[in-house]
N, C-alpha and C. Protein backbone atom coordinates (compact mmCIF):
# COMPACT_ATOMS: atom_id res chain seq x y z
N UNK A 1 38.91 -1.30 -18.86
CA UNK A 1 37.75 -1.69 -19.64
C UNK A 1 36.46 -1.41 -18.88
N UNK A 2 36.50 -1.44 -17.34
CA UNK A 2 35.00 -1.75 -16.58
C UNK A 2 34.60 0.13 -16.84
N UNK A 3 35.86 0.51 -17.08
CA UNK A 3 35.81 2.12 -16.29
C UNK A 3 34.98 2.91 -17.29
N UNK A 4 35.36 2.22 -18.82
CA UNK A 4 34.86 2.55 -20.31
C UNK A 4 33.02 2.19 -20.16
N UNK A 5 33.30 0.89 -19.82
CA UNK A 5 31.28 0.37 -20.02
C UNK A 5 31.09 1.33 -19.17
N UNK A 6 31.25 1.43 -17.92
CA UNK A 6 30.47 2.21 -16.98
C UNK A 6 29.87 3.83 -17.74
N UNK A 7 31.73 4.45 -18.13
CA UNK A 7 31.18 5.44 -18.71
C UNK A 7 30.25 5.64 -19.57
N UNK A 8 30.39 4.71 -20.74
CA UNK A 8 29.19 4.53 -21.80
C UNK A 8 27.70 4.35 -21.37
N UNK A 9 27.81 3.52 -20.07
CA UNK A 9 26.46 3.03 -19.43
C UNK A 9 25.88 4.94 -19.09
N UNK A 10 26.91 5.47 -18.51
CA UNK A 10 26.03 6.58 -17.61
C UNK A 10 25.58 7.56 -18.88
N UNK A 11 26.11 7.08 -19.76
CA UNK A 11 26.24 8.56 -21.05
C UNK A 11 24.66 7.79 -21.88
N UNK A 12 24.49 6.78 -21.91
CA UNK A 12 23.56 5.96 -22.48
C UNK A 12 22.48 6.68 -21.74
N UNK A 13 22.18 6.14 -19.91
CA UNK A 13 21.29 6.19 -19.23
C UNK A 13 20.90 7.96 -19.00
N UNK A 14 21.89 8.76 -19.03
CA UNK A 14 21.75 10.20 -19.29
C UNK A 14 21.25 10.93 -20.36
N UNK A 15 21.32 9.91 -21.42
CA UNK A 15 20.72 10.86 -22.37
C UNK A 15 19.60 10.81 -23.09
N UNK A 16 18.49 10.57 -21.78
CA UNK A 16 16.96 10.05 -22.29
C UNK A 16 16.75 8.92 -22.56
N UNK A 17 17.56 7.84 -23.31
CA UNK A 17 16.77 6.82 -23.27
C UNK A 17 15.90 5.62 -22.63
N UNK A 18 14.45 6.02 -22.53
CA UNK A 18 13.89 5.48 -21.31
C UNK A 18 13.53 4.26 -21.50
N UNK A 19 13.84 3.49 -22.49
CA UNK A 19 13.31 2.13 -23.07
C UNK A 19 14.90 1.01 -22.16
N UNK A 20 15.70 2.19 -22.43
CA UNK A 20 17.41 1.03 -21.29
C UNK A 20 16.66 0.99 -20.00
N UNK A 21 17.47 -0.42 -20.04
CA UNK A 21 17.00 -0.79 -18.62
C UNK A 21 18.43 -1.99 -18.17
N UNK A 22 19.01 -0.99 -17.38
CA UNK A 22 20.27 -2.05 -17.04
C UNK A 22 20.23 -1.95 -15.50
N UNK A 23 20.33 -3.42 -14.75
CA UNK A 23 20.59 -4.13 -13.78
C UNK A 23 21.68 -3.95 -12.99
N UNK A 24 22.30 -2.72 -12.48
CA UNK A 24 23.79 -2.49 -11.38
C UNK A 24 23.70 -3.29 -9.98
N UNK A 25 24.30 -3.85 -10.05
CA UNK A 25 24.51 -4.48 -8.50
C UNK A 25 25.25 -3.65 -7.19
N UNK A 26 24.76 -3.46 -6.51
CA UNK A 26 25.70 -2.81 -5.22
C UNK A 26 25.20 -2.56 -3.93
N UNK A 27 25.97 -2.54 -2.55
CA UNK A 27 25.58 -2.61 -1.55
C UNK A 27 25.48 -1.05 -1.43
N UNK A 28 24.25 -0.75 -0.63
CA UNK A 28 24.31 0.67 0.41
C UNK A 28 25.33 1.48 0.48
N UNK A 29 26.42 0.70 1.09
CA UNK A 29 27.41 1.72 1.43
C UNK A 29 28.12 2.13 -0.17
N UNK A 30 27.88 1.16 -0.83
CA UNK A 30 28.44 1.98 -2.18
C UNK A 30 27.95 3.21 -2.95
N UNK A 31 26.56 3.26 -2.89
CA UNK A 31 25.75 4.40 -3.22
C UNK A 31 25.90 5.20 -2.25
N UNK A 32 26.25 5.22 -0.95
CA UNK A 32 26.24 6.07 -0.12
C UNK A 32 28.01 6.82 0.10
N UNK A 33 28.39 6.57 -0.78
CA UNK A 33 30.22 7.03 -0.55
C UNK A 33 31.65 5.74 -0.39
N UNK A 34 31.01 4.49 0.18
CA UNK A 34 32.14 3.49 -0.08
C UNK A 34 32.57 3.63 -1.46
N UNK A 35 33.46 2.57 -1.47
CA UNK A 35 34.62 2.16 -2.23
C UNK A 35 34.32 0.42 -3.07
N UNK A 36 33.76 0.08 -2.10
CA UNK A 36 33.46 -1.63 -2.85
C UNK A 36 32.66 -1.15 -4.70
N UNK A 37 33.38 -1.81 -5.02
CA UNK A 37 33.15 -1.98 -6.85
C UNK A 37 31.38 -2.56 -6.56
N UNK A 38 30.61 -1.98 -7.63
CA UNK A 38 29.09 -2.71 -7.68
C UNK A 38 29.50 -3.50 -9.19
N UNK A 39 28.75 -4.14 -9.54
CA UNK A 39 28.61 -5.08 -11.66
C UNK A 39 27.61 -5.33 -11.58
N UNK A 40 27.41 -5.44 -12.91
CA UNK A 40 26.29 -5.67 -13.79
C UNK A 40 25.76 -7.43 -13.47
N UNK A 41 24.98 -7.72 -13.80
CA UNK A 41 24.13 -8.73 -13.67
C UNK A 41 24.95 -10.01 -14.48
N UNK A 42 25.74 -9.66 -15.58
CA UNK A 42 27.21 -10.76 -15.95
C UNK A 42 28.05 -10.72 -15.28
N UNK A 43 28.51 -10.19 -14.03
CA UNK A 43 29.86 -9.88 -13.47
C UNK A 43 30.87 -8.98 -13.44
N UNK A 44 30.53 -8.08 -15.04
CA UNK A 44 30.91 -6.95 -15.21
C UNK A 44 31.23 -6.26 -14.38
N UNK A 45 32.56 -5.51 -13.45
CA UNK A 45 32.72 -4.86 -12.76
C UNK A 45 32.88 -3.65 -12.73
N UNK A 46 31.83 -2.44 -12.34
CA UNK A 46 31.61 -1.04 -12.11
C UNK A 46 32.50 -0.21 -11.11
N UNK A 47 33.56 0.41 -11.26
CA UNK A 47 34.04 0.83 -10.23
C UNK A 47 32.74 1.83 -9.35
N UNK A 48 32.87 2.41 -8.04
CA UNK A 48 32.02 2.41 -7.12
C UNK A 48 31.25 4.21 -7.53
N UNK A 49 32.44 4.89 -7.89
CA UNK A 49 31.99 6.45 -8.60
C UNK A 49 31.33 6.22 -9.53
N UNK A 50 31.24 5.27 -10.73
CA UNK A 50 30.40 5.14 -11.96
C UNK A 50 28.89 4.89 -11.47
N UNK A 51 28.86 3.79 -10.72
CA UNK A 51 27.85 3.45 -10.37
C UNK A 51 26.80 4.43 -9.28
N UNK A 52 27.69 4.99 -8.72
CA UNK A 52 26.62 6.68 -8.14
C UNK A 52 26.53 7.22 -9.25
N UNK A 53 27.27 7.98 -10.44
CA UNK A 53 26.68 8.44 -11.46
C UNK A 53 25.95 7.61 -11.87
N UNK A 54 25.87 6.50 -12.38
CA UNK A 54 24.59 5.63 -12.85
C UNK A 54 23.63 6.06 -12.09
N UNK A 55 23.27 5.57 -10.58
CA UNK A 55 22.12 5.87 -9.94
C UNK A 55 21.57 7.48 -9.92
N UNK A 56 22.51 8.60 -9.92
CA UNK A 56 22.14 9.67 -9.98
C UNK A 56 20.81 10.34 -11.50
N UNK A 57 21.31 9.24 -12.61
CA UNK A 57 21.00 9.40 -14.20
C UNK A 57 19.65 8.65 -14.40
N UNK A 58 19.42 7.60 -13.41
CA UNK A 58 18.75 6.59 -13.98
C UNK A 58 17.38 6.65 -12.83
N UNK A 59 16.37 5.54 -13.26
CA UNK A 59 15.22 5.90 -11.91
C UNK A 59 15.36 4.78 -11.23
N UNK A 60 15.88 4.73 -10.23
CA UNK A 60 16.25 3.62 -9.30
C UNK A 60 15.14 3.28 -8.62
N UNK A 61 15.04 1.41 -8.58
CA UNK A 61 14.51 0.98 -7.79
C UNK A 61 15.05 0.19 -6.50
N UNK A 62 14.91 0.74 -5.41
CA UNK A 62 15.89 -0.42 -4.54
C UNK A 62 15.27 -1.44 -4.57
N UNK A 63 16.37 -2.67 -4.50
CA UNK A 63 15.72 -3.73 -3.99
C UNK A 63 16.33 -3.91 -2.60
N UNK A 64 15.62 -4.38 -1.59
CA UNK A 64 15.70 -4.95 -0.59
C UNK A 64 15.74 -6.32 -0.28
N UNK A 65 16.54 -6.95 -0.06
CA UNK A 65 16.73 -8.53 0.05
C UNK A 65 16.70 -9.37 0.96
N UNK A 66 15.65 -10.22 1.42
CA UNK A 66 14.92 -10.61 2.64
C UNK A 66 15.33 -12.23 2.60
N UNK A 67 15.28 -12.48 4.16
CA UNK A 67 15.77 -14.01 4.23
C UNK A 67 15.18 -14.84 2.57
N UNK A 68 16.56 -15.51 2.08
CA UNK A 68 16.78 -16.15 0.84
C UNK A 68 16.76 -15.29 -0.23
N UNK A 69 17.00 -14.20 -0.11
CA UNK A 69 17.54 -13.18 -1.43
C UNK A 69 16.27 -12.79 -2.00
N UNK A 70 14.85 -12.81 -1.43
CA UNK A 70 13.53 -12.55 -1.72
C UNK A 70 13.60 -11.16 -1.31
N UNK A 71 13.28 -10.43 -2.87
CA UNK A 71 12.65 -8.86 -2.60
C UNK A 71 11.72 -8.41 -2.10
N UNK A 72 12.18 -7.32 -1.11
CA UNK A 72 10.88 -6.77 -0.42
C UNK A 72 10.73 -5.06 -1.05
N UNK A 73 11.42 -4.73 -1.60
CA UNK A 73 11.25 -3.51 -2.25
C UNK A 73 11.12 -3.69 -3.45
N UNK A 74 9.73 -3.78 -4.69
CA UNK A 74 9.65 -3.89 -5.93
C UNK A 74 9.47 -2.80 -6.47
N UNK A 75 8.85 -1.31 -5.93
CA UNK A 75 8.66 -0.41 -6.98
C UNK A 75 7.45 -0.06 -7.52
N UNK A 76 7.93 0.59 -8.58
CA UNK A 76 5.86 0.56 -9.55
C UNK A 76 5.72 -0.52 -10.46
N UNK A 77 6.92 -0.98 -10.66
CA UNK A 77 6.75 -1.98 -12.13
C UNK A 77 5.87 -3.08 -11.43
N UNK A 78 5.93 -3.68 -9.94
CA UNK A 78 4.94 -4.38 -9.89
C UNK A 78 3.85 -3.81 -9.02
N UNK A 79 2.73 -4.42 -9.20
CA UNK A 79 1.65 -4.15 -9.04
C UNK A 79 1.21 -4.88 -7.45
N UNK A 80 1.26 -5.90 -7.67
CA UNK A 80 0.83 -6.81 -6.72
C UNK A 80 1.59 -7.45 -5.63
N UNK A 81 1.82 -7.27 -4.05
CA UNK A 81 2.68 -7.75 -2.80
C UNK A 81 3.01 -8.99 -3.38
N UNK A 82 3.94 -9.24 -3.11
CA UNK A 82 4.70 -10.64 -2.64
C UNK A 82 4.81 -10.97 -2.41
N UNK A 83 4.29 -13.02 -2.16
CA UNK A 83 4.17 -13.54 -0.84
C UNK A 83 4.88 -12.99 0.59
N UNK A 84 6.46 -12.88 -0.17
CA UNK A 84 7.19 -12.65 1.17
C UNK A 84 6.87 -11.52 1.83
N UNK A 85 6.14 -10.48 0.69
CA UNK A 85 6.38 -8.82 1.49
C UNK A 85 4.61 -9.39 2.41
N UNK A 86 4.01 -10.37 2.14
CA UNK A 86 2.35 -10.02 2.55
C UNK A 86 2.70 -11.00 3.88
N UNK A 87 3.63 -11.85 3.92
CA UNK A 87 3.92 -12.41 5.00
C UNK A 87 4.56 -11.82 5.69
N UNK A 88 5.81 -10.86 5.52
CA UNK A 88 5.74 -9.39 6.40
C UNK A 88 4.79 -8.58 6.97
N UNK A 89 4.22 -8.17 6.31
CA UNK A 89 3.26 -7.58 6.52
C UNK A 89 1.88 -8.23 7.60
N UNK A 90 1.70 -9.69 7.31
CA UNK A 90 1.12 -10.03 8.38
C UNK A 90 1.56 -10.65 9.78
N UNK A 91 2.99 -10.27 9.68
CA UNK A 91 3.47 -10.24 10.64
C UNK A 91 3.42 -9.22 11.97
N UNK A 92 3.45 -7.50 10.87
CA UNK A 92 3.28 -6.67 11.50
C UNK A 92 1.80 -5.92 11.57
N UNK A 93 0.94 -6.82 11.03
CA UNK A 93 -0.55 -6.13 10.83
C UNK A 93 -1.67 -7.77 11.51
N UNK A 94 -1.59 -8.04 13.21
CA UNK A 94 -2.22 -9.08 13.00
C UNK A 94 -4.07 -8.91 13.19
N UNK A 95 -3.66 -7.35 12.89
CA UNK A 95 -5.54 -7.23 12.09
C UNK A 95 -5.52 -6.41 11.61
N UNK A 96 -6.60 -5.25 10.87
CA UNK A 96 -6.80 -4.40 10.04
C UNK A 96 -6.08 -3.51 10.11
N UNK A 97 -5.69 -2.32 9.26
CA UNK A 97 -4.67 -1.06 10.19
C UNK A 97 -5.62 -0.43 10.45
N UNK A 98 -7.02 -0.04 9.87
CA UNK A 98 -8.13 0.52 10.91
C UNK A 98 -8.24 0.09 12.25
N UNK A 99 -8.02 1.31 12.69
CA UNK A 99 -8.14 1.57 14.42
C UNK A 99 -9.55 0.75 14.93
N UNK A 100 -9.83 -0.19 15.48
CA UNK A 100 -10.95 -1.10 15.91
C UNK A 100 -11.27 -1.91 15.25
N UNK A 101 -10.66 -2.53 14.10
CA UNK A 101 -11.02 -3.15 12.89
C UNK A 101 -10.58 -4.50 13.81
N UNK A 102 -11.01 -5.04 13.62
CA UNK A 102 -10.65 -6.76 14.40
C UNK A 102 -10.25 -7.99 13.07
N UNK A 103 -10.40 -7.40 12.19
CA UNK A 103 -10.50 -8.28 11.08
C UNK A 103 -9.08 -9.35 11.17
N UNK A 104 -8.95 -10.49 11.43
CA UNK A 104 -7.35 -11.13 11.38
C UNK A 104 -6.87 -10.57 10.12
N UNK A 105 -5.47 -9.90 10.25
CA UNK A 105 -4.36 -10.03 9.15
C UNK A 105 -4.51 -10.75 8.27
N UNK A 106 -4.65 -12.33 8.40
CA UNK A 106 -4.47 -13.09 7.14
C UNK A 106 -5.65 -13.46 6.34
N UNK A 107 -6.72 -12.49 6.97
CA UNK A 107 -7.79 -12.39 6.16
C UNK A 107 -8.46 -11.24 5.08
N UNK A 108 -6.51 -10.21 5.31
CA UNK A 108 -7.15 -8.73 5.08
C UNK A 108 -6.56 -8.73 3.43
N UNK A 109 -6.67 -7.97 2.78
CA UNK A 109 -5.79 -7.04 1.50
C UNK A 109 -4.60 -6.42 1.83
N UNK A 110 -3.90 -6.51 1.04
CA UNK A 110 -2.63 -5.30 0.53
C UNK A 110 -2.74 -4.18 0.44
N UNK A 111 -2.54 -2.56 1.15
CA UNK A 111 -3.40 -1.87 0.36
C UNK A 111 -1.97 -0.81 0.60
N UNK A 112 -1.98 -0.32 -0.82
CA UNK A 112 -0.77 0.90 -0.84
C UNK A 112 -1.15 2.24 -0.49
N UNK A 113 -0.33 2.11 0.70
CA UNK A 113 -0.68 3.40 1.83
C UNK A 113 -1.32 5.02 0.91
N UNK A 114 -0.29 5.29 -0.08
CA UNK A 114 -0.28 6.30 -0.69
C UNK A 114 -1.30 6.05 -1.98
N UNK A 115 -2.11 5.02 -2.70
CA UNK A 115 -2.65 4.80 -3.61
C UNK A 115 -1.56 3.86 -4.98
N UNK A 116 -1.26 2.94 -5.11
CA UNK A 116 -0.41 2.75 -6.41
C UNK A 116 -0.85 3.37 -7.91
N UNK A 117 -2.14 3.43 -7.92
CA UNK A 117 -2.67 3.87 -9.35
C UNK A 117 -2.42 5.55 -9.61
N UNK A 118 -2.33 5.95 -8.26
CA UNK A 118 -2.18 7.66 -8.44
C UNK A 118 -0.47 7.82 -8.36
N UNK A 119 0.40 6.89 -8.19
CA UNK A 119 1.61 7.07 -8.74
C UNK A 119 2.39 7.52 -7.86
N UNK A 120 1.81 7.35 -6.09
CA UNK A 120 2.08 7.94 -4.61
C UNK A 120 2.92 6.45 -3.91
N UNK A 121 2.50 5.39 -4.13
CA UNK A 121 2.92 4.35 -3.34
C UNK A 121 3.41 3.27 -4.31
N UNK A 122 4.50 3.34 -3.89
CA UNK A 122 5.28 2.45 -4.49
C UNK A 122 5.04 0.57 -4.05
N UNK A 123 5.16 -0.90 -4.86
CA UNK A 123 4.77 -1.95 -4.06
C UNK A 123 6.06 -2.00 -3.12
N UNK A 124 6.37 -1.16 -2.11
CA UNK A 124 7.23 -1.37 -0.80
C UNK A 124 7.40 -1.90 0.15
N UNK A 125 7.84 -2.89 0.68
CA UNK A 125 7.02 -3.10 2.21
C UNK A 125 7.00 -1.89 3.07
N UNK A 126 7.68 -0.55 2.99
CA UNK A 126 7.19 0.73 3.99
C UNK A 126 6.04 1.15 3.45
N UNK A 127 5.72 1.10 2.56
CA UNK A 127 4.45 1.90 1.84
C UNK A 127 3.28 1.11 1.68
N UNK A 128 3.19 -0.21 2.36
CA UNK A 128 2.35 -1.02 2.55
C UNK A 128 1.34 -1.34 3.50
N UNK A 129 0.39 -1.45 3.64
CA UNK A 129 -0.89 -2.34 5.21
C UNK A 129 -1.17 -3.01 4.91
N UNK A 130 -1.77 -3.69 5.57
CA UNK A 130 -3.22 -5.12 5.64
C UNK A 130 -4.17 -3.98 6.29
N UNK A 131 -5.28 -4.17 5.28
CA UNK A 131 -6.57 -3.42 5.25
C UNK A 131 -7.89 -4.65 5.15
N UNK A 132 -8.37 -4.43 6.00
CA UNK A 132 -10.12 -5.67 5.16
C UNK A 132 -10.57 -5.16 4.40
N UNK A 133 -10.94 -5.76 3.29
CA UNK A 133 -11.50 -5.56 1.88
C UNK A 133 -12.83 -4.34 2.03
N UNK A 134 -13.25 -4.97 3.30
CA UNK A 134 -14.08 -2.96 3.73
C UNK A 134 -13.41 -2.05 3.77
N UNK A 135 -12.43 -1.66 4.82
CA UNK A 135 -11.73 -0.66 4.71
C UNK A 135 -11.17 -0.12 3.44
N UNK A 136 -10.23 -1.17 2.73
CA UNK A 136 -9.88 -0.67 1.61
C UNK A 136 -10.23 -0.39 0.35
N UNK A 137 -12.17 -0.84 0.45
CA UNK A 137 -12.54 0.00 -0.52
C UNK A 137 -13.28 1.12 -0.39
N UNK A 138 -13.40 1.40 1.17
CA UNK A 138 -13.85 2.77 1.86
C UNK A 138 -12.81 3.48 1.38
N UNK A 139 -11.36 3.35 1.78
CA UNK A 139 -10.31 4.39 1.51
C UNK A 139 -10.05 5.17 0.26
N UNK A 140 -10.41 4.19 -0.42
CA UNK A 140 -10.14 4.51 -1.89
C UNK A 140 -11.37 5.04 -2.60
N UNK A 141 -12.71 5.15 -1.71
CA UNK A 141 -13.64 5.81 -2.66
C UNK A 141 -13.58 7.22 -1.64
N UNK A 142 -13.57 7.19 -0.41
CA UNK A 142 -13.57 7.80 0.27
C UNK A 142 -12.53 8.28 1.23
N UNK A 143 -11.42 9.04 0.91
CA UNK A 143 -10.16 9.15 0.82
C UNK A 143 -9.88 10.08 1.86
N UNK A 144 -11.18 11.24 1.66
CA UNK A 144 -10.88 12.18 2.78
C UNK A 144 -11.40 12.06 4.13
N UNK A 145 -11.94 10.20 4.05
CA UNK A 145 -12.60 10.35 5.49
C UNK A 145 -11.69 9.42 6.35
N UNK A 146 -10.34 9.05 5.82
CA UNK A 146 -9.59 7.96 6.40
C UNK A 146 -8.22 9.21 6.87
N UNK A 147 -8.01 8.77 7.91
CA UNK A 147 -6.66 9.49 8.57
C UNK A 147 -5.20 8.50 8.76
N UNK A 148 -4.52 9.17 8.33
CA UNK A 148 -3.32 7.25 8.25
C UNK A 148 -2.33 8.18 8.98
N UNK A 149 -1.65 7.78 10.10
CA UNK A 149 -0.62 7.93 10.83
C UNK A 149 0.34 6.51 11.02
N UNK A 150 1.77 6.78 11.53
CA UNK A 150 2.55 5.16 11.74
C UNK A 150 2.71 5.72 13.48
N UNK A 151 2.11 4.17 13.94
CA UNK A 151 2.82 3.94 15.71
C UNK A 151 3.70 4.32 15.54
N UNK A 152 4.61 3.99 16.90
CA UNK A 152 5.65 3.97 17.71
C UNK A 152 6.81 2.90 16.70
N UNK A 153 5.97 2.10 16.50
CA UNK A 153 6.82 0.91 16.10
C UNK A 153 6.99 0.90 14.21
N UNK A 154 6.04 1.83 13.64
CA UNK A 154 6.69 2.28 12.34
C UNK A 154 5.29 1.49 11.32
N UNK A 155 4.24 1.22 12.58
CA UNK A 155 2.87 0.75 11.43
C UNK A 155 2.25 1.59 11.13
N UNK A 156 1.40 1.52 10.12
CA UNK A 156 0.32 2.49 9.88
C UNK A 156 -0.64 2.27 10.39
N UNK A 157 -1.58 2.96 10.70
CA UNK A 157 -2.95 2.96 11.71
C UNK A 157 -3.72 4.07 10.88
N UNK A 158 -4.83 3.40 10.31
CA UNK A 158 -5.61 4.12 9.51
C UNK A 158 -6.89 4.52 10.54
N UNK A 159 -7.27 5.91 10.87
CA UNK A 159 -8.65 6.34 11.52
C UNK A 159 -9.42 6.63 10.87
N UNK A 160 -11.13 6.38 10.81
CA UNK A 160 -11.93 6.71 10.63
C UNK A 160 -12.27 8.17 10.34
N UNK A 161 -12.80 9.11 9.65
CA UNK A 161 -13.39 10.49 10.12
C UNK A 161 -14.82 10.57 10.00
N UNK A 162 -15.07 11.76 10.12
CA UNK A 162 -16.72 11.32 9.73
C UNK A 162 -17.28 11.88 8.66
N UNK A 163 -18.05 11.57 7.98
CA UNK A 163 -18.00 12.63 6.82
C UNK A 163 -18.91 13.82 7.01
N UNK A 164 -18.20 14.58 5.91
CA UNK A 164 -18.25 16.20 6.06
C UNK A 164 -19.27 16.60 6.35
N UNK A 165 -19.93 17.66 7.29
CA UNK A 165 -21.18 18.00 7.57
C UNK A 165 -22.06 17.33 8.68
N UNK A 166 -21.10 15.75 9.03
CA UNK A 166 -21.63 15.18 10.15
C UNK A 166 -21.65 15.79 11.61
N UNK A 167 -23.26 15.37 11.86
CA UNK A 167 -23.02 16.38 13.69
C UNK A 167 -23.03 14.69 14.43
N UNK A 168 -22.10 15.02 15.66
CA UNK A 168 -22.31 14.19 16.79
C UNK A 168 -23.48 13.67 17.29
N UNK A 169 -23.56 12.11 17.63
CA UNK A 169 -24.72 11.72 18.02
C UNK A 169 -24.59 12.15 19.37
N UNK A 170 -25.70 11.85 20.14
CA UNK A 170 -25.72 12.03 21.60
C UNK A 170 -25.77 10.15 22.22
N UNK A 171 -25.85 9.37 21.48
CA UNK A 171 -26.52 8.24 22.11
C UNK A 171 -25.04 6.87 21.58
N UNK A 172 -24.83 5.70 21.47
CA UNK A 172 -24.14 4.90 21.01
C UNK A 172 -24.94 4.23 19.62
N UNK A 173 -25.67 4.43 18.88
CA UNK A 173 -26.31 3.75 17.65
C UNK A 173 -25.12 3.42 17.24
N UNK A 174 -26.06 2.81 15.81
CA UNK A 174 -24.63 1.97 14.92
C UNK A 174 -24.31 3.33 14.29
N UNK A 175 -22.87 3.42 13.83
CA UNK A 175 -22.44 4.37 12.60
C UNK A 175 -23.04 4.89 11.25
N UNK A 176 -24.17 4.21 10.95
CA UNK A 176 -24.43 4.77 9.73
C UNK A 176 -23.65 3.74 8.76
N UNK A 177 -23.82 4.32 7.58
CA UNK A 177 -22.99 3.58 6.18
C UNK A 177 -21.18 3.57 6.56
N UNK A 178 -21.20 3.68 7.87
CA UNK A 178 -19.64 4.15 8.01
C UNK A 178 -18.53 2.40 7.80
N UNK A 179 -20.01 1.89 7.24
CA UNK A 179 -19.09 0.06 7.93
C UNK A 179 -19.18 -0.81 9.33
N UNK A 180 -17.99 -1.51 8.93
CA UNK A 180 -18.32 -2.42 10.79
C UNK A 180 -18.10 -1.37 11.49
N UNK A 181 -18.61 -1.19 13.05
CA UNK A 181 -19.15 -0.49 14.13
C UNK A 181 -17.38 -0.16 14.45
N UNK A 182 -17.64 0.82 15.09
CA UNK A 182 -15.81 1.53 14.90
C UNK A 182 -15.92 2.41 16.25
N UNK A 183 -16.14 1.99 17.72
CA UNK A 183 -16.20 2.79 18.90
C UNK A 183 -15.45 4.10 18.76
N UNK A 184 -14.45 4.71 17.91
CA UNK A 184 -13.71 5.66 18.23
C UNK A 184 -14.62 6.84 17.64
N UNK A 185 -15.49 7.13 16.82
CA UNK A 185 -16.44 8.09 16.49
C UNK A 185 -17.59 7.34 16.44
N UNK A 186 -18.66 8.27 16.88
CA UNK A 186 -20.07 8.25 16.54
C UNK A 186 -20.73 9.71 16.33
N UNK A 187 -21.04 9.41 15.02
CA UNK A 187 -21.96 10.84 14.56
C UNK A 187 -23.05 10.22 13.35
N UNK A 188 -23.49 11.20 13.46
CA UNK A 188 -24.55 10.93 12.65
C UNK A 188 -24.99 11.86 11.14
N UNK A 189 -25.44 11.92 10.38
CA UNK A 189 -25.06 12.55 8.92
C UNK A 189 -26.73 13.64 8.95
């Protein structure tokens, strides 16, 4: 019987209809080649091949499941971090991801590394920073003047650039419209 739904499920989810939306349960190693059976959200049991064809057919979102079964991988459907993912996150951000930004973590924004509205960053905790509400609305108006690389340790570290046409100062002044004072460039427009 499980072997029948499954099939029906993948023949359903294969053949365009983008309004289904069904719930498969399964660990890693099952999508990745195990054997453990994944089910449906009633108990329904999927043998472990159906359910890679499912995921192959369908647009998967992982979830990731964080001390007490709290998701840290939501996707596009949501919009907005999650306590748990922003308390991650200020775990690993305990100030701005701008390079000199001093701003404390638990005073900063959410900001999706890749943009969420342009359809690049998913609400992930990998695809995530703590940005200060400066930075992150510099980034987003001004996109080509921010440089985002990840440390050693897998953070993002957003740099400053200067904008286009800027020559080097000779002296330490403030930055210009560049925001709070940012020692790693000084130029002038």
């Amino acid at each position: 019987m499980s072997e029948r739904t499954a099939a029906a499920l993948s023949s359903v989810l294969s053949g365009g209809h983008k309004a289904t939306k069904v719930t498969v349960i399964c660990d890693l190693e099952t999508l990745t080649g195990g054997n453990a059976p994944a089910r449906l959200t009633d108990g329904t049991p999927i043998p472990a091949a159906q359910a890679r064809r499912i995921a192959l057919a369908a647009g998967v979102s992982p979830l990731l499941l964080g001390r007490g079964n709290t998701p840290l991988y939501l996707g596009y459907r949501e919009r907005f971090a999650s306590a748990a993912q922003r308390q991650v996150l200020e775990t690993l951000y305990p100030t701005c991801a701008v390079r000199e930004c001093e701003t404390p973590g638990t005073l900063c924004e959410v900001d999706h590394v890749g943009g969420w509205a342009l359809g690049k960053s998913p609400t992930d905790i990998d695809q995530l920073a703590l940005t200060c509400g400066w930075h992150n609305r510099f980034k987003h108006t001004r996109p080509d003047q921010i440089h985002i690389t990840k440390d050693q340790d897998g953070r993002y570290v957003y740099r400053l650039l200067p904008p286009p046409g800027a020559r080097q100062r000779t002296g330490n002044g403030p930055p210009g419209d560049i925001g709070p004072p940012d020692t790693t460039f000084n130029w002038a427009a």
